[in-house]
C-alpha atoms as a PDB file:
ATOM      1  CA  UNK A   1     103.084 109.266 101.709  1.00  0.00           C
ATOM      2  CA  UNK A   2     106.577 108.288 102.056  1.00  0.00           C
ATOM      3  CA  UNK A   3     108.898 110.300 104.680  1.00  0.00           C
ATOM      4  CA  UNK A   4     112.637 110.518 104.681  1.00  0.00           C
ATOM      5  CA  UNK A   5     114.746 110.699 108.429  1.00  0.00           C
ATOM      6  CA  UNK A   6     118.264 110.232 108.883  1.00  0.00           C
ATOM      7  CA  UNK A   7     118.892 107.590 111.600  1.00  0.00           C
ATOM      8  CA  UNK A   8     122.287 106.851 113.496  1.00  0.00           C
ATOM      9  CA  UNK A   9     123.318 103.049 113.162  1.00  0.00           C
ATOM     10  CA  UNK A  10     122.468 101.892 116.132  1.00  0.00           C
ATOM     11  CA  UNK A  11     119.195 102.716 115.865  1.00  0.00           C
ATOM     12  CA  UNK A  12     118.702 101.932 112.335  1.00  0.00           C
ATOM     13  CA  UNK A  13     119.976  98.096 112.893  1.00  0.00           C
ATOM     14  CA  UNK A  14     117.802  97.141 115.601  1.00  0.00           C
ATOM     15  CA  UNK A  15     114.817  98.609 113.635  1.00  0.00           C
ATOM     16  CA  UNK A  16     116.417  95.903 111.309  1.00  0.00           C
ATOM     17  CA  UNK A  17     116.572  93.788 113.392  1.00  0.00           C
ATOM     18  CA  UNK A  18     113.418  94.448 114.781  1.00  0.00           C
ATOM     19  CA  UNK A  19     114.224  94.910 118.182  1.00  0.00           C
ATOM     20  CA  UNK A  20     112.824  98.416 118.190  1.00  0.00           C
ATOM     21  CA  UNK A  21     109.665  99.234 116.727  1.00  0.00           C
ATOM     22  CA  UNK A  22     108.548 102.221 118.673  1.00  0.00           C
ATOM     23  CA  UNK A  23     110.892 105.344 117.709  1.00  0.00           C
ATOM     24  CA  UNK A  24     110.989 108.735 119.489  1.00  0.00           C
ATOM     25  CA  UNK A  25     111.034 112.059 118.113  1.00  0.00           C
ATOM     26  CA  UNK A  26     110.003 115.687 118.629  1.00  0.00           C
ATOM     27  CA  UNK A  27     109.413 118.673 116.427  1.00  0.00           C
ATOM     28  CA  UNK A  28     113.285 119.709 116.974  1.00  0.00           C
ATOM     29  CA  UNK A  29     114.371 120.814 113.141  1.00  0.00           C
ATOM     30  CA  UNK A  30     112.219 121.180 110.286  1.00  0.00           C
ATOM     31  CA  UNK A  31     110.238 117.891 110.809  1.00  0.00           C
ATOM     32  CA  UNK A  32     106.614 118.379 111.803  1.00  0.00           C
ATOM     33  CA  UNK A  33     105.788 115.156 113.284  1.00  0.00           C
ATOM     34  CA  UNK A  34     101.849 116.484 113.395  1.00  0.00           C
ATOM     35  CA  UNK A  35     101.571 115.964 110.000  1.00  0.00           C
ATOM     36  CA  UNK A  36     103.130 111.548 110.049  1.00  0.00           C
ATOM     37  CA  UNK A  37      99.691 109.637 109.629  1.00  0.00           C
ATOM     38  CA  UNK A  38      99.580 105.677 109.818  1.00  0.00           C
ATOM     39  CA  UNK A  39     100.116 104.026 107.078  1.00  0.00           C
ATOM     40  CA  UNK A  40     102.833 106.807 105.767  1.00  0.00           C
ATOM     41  CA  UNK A  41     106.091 105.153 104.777  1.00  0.00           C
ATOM     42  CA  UNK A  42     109.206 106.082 106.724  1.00  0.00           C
ATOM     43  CA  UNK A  43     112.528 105.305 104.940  1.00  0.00           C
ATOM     44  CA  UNK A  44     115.330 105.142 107.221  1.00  0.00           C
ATOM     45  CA  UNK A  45     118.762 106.005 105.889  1.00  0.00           C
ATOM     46  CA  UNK A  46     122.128 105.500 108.640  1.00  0.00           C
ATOM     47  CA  UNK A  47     125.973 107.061 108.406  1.00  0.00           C
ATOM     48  CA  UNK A  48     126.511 104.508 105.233  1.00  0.00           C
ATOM     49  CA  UNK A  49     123.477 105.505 103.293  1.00  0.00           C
ATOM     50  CA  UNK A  50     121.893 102.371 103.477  1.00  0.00           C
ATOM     51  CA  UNK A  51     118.243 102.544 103.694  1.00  0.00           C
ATOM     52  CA  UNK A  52     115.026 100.637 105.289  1.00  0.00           C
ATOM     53  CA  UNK A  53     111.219 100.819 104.410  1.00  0.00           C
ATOM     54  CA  UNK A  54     109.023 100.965 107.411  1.00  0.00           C
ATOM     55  CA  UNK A  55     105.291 101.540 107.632  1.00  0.00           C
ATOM     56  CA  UNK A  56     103.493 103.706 110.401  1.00  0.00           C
ATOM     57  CA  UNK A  57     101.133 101.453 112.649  1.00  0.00           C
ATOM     58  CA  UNK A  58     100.464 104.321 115.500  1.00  0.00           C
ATOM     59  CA  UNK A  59     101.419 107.404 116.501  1.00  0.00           C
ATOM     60  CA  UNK A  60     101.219 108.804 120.174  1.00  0.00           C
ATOM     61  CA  UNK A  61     101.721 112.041 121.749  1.00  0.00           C
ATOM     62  CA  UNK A  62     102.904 112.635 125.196  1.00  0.00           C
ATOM     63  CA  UNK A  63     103.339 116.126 126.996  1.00  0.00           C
ATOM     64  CA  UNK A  64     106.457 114.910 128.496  1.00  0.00           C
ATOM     65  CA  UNK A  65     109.841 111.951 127.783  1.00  0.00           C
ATOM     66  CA  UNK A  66     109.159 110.323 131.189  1.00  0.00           C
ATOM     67  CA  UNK A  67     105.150 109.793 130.163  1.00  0.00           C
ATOM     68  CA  UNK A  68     106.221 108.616 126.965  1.00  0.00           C
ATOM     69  CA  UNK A  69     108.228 105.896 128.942  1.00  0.00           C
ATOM     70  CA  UNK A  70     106.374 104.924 131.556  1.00  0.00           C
ATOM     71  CA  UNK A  71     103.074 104.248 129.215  1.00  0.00           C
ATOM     72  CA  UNK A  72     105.237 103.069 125.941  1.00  0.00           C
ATOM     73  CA  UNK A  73     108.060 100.861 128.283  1.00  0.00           C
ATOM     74  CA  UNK A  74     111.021 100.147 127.376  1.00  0.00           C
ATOM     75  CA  UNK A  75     111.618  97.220 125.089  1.00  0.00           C
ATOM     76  CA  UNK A  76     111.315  98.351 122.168  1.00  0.00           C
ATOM     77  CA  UNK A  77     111.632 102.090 122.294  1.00  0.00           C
ATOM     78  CA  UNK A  78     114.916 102.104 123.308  1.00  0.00           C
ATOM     79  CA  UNK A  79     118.106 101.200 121.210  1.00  0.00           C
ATOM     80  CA  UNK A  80     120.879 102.133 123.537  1.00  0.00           C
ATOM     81  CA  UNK A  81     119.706 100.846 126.647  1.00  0.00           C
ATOM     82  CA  UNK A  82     116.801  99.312 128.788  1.00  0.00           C
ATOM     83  CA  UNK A  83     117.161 101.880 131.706  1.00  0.00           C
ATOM     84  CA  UNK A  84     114.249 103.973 132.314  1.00  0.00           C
ATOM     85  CA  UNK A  85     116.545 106.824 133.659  1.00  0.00           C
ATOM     86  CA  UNK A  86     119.643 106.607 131.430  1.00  0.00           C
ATOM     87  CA  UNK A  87     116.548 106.850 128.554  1.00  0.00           C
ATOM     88  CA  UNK A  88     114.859 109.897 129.795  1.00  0.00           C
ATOM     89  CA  UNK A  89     118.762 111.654 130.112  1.00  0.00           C
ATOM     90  CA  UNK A  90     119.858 110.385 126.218  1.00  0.00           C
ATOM     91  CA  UNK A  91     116.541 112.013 124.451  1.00  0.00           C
ATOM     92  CA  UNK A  92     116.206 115.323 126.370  1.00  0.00           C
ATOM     93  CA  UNK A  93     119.996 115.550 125.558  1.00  0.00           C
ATOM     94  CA  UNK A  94     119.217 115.292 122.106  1.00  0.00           C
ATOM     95  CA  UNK A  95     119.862 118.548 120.065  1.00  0.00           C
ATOM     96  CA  UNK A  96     116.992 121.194 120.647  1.00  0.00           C
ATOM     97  CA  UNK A  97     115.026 118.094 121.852  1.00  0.00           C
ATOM     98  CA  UNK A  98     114.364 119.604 125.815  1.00  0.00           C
ATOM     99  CA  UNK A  99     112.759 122.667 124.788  1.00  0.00           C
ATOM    100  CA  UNK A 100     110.335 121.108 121.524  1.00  0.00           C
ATOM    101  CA  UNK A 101     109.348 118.859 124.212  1.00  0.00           C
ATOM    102  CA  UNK A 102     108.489 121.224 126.376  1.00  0.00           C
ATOM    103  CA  UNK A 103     106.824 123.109 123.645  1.00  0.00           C
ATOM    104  CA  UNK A 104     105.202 120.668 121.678  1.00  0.00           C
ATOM    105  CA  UNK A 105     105.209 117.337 123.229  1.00  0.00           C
ATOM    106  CA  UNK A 106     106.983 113.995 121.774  1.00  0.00           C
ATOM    107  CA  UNK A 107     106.089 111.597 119.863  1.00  0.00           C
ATOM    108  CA  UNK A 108     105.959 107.667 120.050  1.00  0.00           C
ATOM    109  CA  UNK A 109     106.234 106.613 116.340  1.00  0.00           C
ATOM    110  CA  UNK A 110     104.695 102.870 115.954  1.00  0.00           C
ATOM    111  CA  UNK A 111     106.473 101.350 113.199  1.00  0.00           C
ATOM    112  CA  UNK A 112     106.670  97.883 111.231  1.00  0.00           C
ATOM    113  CA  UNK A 113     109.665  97.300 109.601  1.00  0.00           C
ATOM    114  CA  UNK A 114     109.412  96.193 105.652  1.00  0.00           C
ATOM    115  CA  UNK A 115     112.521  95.405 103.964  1.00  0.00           C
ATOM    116  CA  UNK A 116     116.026  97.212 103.397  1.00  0.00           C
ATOM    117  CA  UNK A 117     116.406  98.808 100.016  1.00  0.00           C
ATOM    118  CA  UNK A 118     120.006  96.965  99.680  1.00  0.00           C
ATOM    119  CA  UNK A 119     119.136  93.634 100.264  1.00  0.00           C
ATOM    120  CA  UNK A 120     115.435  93.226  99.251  1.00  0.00           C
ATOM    121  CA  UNK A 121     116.025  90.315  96.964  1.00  0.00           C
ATOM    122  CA  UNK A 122     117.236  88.373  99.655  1.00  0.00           C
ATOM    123  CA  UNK A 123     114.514  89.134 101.926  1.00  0.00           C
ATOM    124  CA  UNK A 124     112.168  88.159  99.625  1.00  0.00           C
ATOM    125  CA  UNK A 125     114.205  85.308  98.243  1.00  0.00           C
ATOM    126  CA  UNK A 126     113.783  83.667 101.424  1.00  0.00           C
ATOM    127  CA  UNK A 127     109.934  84.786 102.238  1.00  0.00           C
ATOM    128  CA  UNK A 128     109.450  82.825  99.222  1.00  0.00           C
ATOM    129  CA  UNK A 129     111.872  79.676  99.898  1.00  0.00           C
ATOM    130  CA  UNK A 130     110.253  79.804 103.572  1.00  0.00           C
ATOM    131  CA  UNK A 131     106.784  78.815 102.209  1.00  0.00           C
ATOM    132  CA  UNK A 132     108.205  76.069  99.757  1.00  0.00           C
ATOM    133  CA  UNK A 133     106.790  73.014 101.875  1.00  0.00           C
ATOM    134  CA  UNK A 134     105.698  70.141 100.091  1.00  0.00           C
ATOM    135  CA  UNK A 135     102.405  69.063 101.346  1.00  0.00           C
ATOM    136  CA  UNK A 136      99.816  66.659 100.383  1.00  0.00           C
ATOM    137  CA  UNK A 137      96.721  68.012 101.132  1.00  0.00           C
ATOM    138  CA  UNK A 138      94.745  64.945  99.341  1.00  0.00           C
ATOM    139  CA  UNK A 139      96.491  61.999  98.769  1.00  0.00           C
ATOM    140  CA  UNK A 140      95.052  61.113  95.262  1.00  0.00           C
ATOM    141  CA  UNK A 141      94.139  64.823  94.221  1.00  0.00           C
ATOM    142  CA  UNK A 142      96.132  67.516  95.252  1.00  0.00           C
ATOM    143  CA  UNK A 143      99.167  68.874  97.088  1.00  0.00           C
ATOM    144  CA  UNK A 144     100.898  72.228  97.553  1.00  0.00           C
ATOM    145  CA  UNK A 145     104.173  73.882  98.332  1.00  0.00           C
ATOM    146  CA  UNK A 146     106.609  72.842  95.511  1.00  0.00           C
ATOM    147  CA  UNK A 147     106.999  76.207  94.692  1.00  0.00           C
ATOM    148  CA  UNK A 148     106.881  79.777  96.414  1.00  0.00           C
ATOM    149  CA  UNK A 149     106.926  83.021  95.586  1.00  0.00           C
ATOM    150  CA  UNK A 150     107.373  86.378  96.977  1.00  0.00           C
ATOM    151  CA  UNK A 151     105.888  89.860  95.226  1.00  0.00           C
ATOM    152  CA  UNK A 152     106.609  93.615  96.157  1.00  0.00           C
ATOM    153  CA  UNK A 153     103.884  95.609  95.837  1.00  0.00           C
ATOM    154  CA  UNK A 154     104.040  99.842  94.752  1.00  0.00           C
ATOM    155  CA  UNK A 155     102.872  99.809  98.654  1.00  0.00           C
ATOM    156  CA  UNK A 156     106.363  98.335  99.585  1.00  0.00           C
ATOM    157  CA  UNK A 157     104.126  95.348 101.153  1.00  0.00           C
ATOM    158  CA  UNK A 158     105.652  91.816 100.277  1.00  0.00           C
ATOM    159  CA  UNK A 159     102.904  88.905  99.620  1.00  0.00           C
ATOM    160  CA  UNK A 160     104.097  84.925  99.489  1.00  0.00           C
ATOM    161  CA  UNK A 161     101.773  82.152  97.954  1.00  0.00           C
ATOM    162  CA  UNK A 162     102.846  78.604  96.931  1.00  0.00           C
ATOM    163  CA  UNK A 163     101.720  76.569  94.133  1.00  0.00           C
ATOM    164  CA  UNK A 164      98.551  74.491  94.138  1.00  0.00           C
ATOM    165  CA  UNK A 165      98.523  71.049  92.632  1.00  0.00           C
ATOM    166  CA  UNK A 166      95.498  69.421  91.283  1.00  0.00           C
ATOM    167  CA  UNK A 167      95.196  66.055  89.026  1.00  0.00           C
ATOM    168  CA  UNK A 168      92.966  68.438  87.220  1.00  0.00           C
ATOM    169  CA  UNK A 169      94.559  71.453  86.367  1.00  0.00           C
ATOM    170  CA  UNK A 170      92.697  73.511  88.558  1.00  0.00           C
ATOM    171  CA  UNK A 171      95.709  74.361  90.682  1.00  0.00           C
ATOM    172  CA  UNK A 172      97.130  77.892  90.496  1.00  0.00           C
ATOM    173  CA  UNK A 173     101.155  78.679  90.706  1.00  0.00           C
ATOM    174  CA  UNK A 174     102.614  80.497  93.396  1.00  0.00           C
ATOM    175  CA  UNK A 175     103.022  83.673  91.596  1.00  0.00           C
ATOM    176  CA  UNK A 176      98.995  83.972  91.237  1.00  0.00           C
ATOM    177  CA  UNK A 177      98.721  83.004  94.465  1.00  0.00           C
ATOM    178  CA  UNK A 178     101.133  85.778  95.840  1.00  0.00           C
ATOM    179  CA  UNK A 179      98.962  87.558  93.741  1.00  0.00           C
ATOM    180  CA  UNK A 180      95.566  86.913  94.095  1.00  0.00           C
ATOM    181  CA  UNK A 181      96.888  88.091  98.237  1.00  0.00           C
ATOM    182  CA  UNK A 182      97.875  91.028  96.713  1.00  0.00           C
ATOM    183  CA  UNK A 183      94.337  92.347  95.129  1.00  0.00           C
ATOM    184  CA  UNK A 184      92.627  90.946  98.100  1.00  0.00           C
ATOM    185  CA  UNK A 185      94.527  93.377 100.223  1.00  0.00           C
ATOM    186  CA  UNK A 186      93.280  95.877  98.093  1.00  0.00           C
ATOM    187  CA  UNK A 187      96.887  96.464  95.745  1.00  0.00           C
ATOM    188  CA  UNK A 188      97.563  95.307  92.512  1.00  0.00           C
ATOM    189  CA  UNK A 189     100.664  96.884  91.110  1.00  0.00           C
ATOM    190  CA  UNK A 190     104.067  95.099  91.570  1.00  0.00           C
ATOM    191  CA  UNK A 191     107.288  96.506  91.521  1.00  0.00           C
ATOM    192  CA  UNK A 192     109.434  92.988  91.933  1.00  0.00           C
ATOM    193  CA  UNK A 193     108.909  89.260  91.749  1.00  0.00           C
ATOM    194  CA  UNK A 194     111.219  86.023  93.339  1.00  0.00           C
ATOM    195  CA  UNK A 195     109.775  82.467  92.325  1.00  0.00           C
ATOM    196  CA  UNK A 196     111.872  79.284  94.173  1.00  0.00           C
ATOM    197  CA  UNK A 197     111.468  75.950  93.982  1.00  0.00           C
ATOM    198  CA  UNK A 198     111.580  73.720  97.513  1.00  0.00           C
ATOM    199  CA  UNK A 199     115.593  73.494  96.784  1.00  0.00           C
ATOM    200  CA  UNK A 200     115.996  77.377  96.850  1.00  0.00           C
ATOM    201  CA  UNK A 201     116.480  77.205  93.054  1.00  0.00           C
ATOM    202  CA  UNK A 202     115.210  80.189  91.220  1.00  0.00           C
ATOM    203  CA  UNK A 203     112.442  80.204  88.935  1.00  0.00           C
ATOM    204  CA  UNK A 204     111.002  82.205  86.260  1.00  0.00           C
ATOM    205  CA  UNK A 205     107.105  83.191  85.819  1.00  0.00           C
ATOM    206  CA  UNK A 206     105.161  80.309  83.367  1.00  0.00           C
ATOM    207  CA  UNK A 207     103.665  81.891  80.462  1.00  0.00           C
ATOM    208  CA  UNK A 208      99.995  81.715  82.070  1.00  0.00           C
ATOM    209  CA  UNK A 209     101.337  83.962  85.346  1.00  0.00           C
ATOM    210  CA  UNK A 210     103.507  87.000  82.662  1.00  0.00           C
ATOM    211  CA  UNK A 211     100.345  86.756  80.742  1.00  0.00           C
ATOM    212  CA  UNK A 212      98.599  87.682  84.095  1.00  0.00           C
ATOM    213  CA  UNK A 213     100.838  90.273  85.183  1.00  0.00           C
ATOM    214  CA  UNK A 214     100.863  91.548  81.831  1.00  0.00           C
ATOM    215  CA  UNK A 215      96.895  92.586  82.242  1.00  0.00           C
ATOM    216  CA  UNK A 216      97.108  93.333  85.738  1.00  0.00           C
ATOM    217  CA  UNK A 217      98.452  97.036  85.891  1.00  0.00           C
ATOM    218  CA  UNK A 218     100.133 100.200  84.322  1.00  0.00           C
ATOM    219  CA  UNK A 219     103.715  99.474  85.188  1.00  0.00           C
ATOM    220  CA  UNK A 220     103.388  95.802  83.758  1.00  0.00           C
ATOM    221  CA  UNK A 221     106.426  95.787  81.438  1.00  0.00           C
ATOM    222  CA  UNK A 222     108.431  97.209  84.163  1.00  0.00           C
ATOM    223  CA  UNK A 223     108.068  94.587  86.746  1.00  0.00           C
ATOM    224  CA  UNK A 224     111.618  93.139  87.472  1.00  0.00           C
ATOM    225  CA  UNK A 225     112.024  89.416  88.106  1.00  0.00           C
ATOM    226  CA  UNK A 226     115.044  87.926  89.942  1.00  0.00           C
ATOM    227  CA  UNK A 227     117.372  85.602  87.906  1.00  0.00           C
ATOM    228  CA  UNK A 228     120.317  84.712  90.226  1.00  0.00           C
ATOM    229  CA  UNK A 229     120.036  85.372  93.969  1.00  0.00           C
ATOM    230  CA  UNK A 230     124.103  85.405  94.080  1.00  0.00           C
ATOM    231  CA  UNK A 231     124.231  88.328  91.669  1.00  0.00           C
ATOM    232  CA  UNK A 232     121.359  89.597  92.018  1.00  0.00           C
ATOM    233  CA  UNK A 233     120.728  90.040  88.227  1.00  0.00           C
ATOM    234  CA  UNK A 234     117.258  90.436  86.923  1.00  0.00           C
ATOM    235  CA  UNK A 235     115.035  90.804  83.966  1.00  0.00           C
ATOM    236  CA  UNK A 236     112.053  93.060  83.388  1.00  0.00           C
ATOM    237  CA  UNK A 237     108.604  91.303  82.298  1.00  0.00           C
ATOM    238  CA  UNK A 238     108.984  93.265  79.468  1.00  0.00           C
ATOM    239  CA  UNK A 239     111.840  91.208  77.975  1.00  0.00           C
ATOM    240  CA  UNK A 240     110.283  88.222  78.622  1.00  0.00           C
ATOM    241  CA  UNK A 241     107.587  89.703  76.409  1.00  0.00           C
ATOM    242  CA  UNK A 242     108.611  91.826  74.272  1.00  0.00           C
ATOM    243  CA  UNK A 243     106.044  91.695  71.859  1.00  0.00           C
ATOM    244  CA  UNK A 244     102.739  91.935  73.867  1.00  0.00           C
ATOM    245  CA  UNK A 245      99.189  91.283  72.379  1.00  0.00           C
ATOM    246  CA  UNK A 246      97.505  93.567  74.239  1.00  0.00           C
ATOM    247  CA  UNK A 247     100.017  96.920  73.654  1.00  0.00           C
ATOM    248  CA  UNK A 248      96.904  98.272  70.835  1.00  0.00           C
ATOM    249  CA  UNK A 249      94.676  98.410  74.315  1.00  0.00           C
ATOM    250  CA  UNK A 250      96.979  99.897  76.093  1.00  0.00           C
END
């Protein structure tokens, strides 16, 4: 389930920047914080109405702010400062945030941050280039990392592969690869894909890998595929293909 919480910016930036991944919050407004499970979705939106994706790891209660503190720490609960006491005065100064304490506890929100809705091409634009190492795993036979690729799942997960080179043609591109993470995680429908050669050139999909993302889901045709990481323009797989085969199955 995906849960929407208005963040100020300093906050929201060092969730970003993933300096914080614990955050703090108590049943103050209309929020029930009971009902957050792990694995719910949190998207964080600041003053400018930029947003990020985060995923719940954990979730703790604690009767009290100070409890919260002392068994949580620190680090990366706090955005404003690393002061145990100056911490314990900013939250129970919080609007209405002393007395749902006191009523209801607060919470300790583990969190993993995903990608920002703004600038997820990049991020995955350099997930991908980041596993584009050339490597030759056999010296006669086969090698891998010419290529990478990146893939955003419906889950808002992002999965990389690289290409697989074999003097045989039983390699497998890095799309497949990003892929084949993808259903082993237990997903398989994507929302976006970003292919890059070891150069940080863009790529698009061979036919073999649209053919396979074709056939793999429901949202197929809708899959966007980056075309220029300066612009940020894209194409759907559905353009690439516009007349499918297998549309009389569908």
């Amino acid at each position: 389930m995906k849960r929407y919480l208005n963040l100020n910016d300093r906050a929201f930036n060092a969730i970003k920047n993933k300096t914080k991944r614990v955050e703090i919050r108590a049943n103050a407004g209309k929020e029930d914080y009971d009902k957050y499970n792990i694995g719910d979705i949190i998207v964080f939106k600041n003053s400018k109405n930029e947003t990020i994706n985060c995923r719940i790891k954990e979730i703790n209660k604690y009767d009290s702010v100070e409890n919260l503190l002392m068994l949580e720490g620190t680090k990366y609960t706090l955005s404003s400062t690393d002061n145990l006491e100056e911490g314990i005065k900013s939250i129970n100064s919080l609007n209405g945030y002393k007395q749902a304490i006191k009523e209801n506890g607060v919470y300790a929100i583990h969190i993993e941050y995903l990608y920002s809705n703004e600038n997820v091409w990049q991020e995955m634009y350099d997930k991908a280039l980041e596993r584009t190492k050339m490597c030759q795993l056999n010296e006669k036979f086969l090698d891998a990392g010419g290529v990478g690729a990146a893939i955003l799942s419906s889950n808002e997960n992002i999965y990389t592969g690289v290409c697989i080179d074999t003097s045989c043609s039983l390699g497998m591109c890095a799309e497949r690869n990003a892929i084949s993470t993808m259903i082993t995680a237990g997903e398989y429908e994507i929302k976006k894909v970003v292919c890059t050669d070891d150069q940080g050139a863009l790529m698009m999909p061979c036919g073999v890998c649209m053919e396979y993302m074709m056939q793999l889901s429901n949202g197929k045709g809708e899959i966007e595929i980056l075309k220029n990481i300066e612009t940020k323009e894209k194409v759907k797989l559905k353009e690439l293909i516009p007349v499918w085969w297998g549309v009389k199955y569908l």
